[in-house]
C-alpha atoms as a PDB file:
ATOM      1  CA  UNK A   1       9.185   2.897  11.182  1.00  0.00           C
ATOM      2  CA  UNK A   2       5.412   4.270  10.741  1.00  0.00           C
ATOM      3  CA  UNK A   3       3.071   3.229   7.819  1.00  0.00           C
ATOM      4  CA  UNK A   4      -0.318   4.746   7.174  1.00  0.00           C
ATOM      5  CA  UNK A   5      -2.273   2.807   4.794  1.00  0.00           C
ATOM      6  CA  UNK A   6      -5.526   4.342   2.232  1.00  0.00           C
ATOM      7  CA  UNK A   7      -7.644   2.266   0.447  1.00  0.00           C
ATOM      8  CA  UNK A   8      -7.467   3.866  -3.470  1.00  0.00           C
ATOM      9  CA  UNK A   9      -8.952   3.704  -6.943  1.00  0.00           C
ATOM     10  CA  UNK A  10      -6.227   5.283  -8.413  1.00  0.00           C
ATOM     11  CA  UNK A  11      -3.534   7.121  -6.980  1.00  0.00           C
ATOM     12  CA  UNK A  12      -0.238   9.085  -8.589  1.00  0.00           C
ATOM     13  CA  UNK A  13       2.961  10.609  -7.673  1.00  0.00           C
ATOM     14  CA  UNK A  14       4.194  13.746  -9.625  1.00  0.00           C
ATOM     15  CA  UNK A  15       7.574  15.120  -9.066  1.00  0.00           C
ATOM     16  CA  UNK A  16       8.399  18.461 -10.733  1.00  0.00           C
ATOM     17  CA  UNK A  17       4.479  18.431 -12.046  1.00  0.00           C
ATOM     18  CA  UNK A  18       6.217  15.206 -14.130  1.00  0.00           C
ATOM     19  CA  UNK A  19       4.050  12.011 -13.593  1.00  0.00           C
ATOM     20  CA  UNK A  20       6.967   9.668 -11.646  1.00  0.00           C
ATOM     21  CA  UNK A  21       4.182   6.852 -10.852  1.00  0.00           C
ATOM     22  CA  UNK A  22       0.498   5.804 -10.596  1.00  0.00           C
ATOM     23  CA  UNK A  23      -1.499   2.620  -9.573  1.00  0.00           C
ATOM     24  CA  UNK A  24      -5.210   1.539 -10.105  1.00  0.00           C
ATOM     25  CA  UNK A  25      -7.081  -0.252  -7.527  1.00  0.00           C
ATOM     26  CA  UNK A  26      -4.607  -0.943  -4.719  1.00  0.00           C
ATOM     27  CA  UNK A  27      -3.205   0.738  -1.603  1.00  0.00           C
ATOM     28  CA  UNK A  28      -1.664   4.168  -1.493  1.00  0.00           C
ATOM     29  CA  UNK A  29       1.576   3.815   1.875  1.00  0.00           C
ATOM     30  CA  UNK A  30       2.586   6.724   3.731  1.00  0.00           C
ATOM     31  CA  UNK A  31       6.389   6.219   4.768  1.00  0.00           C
ATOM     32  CA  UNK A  32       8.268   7.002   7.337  1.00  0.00           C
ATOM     33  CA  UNK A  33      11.878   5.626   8.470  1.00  0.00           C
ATOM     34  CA  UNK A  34      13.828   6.762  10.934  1.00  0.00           C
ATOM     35  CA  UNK A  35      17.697   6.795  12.761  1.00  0.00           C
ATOM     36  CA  UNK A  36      17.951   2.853  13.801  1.00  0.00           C
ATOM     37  CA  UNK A  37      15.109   1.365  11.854  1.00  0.00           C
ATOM     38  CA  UNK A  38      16.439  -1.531   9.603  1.00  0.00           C
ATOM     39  CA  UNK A  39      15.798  -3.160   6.391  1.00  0.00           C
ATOM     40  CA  UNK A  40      14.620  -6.341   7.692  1.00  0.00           C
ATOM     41  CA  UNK A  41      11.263  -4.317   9.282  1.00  0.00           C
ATOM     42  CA  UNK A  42      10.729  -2.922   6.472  1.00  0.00           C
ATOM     43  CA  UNK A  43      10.824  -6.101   4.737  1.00  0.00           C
ATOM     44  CA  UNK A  44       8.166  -6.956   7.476  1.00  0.00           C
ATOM     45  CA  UNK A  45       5.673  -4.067   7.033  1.00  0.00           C
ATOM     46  CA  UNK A  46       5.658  -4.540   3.395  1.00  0.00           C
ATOM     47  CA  UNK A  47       4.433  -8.178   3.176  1.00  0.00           C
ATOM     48  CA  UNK A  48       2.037  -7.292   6.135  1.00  0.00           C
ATOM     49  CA  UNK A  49       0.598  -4.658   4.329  1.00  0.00           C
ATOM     50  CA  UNK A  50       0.343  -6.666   0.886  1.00  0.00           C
ATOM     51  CA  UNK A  51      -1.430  -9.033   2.494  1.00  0.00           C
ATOM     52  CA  UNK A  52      -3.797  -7.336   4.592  1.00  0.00           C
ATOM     53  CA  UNK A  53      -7.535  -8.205   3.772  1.00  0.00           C
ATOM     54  CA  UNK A  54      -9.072  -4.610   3.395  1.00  0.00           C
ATOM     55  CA  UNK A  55     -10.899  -5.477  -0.224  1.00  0.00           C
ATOM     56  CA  UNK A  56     -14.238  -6.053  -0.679  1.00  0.00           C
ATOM     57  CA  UNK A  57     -15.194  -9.422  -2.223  1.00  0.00           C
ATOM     58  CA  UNK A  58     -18.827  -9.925  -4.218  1.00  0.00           C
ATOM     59  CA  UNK A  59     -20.795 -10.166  -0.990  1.00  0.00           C
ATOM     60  CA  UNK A  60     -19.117  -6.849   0.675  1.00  0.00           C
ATOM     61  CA  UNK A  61     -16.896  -8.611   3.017  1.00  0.00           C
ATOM     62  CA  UNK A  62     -13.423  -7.433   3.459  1.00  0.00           C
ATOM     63  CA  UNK A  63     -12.038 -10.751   2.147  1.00  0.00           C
ATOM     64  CA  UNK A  64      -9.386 -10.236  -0.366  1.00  0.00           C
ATOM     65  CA  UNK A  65      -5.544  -8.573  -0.195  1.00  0.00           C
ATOM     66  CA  UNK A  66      -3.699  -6.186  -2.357  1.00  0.00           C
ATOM     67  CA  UNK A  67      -2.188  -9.256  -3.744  1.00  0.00           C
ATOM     68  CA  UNK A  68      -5.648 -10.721  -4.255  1.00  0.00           C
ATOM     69  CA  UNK A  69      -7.037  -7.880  -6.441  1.00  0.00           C
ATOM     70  CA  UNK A  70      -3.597  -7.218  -8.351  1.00  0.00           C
ATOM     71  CA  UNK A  71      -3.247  -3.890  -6.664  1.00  0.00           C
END
């Protein structure tokens, strides 16, 4: 299983030029599973990810999650 995480303002997913999805402030994932990965990593990356600290708080320090600024 392979994440690859972006910082975003905004971010949207279209299918069939149809808007399926979009976010504000948060963190835009790039998926992958493959043959043999289970639910219970998934489960894993997904609270790892939530509550990485990659937000800048009102000093500029990367001190706040995805959870911390509602993303």
């Amino acid at each position: 299983m392979k994440l690859v995480l972006q910082r975003v303002t905004s971010a949207s997913v279209s299918i069939s030029k149809e808007k399926f999805s979009d976010i504000n402030r948060g963190i835009l994932v790039f998926f992958c599973a493959e043959k043999g990965d289970d639910e219970s990593q998934a489960y894993f990356l997904a609270d790892k990810t939530l509550n990485l600290r990659i937000f800048s708080d009102d000093r500029g320090k990367m001190n706040f999650s995805c959870v911390d600024v509602g993303g």
